[in-house]
C-alpha atoms as a PDB file:
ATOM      1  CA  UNK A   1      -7.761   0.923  -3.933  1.00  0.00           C
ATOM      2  CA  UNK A   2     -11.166   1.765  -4.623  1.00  0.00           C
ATOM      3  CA  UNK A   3      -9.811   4.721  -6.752  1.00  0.00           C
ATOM      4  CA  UNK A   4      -7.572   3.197  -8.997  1.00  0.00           C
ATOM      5  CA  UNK A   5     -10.274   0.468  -9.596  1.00  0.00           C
ATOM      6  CA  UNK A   6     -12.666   3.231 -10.627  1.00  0.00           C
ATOM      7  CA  UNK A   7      -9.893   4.949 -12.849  1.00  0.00           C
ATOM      8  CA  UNK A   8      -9.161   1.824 -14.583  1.00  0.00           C
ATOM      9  CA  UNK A   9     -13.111   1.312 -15.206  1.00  0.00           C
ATOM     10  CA  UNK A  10     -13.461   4.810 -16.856  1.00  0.00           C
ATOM     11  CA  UNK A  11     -10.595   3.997 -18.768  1.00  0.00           C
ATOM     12  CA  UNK A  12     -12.252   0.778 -20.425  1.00  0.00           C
ATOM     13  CA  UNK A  13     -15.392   2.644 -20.495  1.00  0.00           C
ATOM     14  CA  UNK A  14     -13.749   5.470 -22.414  1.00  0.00           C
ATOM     15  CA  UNK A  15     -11.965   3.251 -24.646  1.00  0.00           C
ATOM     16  CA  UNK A  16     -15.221   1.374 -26.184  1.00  0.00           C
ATOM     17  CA  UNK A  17     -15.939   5.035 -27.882  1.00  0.00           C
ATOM     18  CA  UNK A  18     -12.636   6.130 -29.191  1.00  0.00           C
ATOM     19  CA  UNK A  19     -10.889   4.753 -32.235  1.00  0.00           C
ATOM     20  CA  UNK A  20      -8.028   2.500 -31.285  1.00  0.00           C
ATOM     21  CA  UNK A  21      -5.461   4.005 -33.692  1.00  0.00           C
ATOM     22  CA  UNK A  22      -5.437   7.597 -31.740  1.00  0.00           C
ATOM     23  CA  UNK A  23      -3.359   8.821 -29.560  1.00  0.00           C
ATOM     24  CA  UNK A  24      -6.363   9.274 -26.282  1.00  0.00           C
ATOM     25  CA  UNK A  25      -6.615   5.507 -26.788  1.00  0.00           C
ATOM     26  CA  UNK A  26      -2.833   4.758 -25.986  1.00  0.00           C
ATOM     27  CA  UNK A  27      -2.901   6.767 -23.108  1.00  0.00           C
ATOM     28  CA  UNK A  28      -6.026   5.197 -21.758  1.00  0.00           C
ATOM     29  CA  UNK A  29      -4.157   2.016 -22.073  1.00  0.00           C
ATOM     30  CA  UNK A  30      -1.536   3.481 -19.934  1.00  0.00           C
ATOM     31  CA  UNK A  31      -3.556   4.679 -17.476  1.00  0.00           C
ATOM     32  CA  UNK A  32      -5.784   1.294 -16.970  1.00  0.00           C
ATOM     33  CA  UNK A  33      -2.206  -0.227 -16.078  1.00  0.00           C
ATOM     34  CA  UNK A  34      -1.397   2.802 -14.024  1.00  0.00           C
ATOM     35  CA  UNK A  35      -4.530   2.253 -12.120  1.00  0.00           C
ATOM     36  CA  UNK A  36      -3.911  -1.770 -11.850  1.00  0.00           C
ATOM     37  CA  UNK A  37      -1.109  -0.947 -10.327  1.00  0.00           C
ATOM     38  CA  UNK A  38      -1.636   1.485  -7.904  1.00  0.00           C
ATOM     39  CA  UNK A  39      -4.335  -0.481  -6.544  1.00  0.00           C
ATOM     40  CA  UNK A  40      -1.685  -4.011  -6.009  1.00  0.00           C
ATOM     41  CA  UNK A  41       0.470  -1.232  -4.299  1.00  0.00           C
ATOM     42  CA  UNK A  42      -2.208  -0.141  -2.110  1.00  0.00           C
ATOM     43  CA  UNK A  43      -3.543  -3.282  -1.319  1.00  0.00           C
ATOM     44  CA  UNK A  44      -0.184  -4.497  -0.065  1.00  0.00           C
ATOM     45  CA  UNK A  45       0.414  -1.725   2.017  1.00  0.00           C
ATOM     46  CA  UNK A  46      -3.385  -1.713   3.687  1.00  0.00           C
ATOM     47  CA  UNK A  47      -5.685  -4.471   2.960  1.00  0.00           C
ATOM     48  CA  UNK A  48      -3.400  -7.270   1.888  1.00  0.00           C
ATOM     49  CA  UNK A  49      -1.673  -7.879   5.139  1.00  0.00           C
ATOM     50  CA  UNK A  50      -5.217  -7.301   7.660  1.00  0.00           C
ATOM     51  CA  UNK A  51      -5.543 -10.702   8.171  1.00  0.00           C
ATOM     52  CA  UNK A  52      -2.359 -11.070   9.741  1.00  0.00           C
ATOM     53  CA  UNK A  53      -2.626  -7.849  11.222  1.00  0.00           C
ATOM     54  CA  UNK A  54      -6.327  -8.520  12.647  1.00  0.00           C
ATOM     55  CA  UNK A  55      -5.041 -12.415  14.197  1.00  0.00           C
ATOM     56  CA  UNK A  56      -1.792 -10.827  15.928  1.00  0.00           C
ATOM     57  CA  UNK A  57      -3.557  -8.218  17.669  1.00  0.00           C
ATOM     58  CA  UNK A  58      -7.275  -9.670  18.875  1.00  0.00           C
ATOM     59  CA  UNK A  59      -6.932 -12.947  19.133  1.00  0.00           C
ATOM     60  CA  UNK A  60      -6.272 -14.562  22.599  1.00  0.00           C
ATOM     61  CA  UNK A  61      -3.075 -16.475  22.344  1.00  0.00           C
ATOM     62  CA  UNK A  62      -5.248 -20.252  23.069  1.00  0.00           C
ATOM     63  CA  UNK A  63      -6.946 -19.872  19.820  1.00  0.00           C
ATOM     64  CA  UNK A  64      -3.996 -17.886  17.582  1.00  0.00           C
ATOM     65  CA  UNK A  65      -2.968 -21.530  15.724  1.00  0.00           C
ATOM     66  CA  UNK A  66      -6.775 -22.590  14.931  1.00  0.00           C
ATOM     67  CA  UNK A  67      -7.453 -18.604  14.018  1.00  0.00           C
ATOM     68  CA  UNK A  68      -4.088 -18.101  11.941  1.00  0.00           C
ATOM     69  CA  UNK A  69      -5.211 -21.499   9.830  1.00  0.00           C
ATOM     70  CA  UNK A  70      -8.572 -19.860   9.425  1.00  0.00           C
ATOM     71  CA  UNK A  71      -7.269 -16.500   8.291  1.00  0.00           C
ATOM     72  CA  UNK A  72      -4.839 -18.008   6.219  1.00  0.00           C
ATOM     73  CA  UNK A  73      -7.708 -20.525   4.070  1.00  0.00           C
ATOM     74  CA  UNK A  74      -9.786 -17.553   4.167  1.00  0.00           C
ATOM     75  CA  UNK A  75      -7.593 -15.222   2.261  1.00  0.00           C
ATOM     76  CA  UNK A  76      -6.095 -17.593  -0.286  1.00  0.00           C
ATOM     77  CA  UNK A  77      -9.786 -18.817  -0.894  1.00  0.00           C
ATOM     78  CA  UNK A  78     -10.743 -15.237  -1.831  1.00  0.00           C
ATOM     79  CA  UNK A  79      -7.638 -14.396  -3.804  1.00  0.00           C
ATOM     80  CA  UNK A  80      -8.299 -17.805  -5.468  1.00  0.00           C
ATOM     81  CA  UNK A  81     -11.858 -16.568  -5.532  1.00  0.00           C
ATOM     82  CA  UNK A  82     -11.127 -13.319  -7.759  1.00  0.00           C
ATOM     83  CA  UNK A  83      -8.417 -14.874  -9.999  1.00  0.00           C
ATOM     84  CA  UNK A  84     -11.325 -17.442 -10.808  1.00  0.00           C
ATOM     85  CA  UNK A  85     -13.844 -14.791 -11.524  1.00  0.00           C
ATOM     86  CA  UNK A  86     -11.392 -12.583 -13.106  1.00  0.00           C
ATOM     87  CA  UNK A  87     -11.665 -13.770 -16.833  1.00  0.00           C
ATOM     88  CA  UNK A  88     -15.229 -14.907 -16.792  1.00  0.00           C
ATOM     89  CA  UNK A  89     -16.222 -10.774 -15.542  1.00  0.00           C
ATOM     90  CA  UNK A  90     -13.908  -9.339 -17.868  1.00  0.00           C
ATOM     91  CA  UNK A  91     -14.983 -11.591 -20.872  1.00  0.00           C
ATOM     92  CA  UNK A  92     -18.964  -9.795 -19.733  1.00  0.00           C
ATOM     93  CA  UNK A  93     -17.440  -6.289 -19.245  1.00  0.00           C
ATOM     94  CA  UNK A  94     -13.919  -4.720 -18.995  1.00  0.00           C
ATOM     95  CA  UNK A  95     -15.229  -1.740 -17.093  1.00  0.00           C
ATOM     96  CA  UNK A  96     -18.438  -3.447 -15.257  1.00  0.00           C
ATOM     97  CA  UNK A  97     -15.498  -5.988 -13.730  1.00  0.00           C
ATOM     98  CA  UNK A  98     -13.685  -3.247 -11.961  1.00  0.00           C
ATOM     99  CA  UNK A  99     -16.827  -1.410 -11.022  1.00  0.00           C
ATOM    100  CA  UNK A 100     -18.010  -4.199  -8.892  1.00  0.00           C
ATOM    101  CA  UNK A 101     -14.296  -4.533  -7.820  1.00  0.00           C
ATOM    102  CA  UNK A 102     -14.651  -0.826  -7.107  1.00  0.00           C
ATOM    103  CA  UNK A 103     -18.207  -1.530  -5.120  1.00  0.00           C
ATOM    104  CA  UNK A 104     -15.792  -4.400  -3.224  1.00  0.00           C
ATOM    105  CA  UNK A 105     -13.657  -1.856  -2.163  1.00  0.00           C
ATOM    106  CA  UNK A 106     -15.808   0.668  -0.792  1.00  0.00           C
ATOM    107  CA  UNK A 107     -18.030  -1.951   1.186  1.00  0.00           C
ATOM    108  CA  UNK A 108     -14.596  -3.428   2.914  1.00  0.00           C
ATOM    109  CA  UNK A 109     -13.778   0.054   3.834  1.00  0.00           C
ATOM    110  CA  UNK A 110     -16.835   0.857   5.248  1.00  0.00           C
ATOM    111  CA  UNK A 111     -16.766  -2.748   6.944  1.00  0.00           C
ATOM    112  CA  UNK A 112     -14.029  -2.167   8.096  1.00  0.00           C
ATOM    113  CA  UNK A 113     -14.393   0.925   9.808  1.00  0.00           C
ATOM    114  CA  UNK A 114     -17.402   0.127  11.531  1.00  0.00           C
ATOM    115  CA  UNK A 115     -16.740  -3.172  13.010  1.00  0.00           C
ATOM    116  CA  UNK A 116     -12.253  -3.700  13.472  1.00  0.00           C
ATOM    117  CA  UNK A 117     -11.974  -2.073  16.725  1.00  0.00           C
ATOM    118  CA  UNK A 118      -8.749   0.259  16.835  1.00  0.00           C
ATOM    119  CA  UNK A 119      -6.617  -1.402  19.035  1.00  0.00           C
ATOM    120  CA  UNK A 120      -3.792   1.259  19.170  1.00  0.00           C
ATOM    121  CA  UNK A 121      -2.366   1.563  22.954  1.00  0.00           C
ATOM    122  CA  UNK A 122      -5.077  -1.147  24.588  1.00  0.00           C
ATOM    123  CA  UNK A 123      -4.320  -4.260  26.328  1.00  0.00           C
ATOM    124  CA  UNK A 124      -5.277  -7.956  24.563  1.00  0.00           C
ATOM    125  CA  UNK A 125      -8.033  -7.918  27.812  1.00  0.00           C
ATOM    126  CA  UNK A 126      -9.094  -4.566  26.943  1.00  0.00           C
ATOM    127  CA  UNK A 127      -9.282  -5.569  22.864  1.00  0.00           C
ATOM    128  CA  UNK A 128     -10.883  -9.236  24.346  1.00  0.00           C
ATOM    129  CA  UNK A 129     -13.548  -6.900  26.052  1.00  0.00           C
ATOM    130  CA  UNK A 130     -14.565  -5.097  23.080  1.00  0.00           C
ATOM    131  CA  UNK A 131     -16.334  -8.278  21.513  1.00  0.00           C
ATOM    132  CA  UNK A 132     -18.212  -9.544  24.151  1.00  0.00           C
END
């Protein structure tokens, strides 16, 4: 994800210094919606469905309801979130927009890999463990 979102930044960068009737500057175009892409296909096959992933696997089953409501208003509030701040960023700064998009990325990442335990062949008591 992180990328595609810093293809599609260089792109709009690029494009602020090249005429818009040649050639480089269609294929920019095409390759800031090349980049938007990839990135929706990446996040739904990693980031998109966590979550859901996250809740199903750590959570004790006495707490899954109150926990899956939680997850749930937590992710639509942050999609809601960045389709809010969407316009108002790229009305500042096509390419500064997916930069800190970019930055985004690369924190969650790095979040992620330092604090989601892998829970791959261990027991909910052995997962359960792992936070206290």
């Amino acid at each position: 994800m992180a990328l595609s979102l810093l293809v599609v930044s260089i792109s709009f960068y690029l494009k602020e210094y090249i005429s818009p009737d040649s050639d480089l500057y269609a294929t920019l175009s095409l390759v800031s919606v090349a980049g938007v892409v990839v990135m929706v296909i990446a996040f739904s096959l990693g980031l998109g469905a966590m979550p859901w992933i996250i809740m199903s696997e750590i959570l004790p089953i006495n707490i899954k309801g109150l926990a899956g409501s939680f997850a749930t208003l937590a992710n639509w509030f942050f999609s809601w979130l960045v389709t809010l701040t969407a316009n108002l960023l790229l009305d500042w700064s096509s390419e500064g927009t997916f930069i800190i998009y970019t930055a985004l990325c690369v924190f969650t990442a790095g979040f992620v890999a330092i604090w989601v335990p892998e829970t791959k062949g261990k027991t909910l008591e052995e997962i359960q463990q792992f936070f206290r």
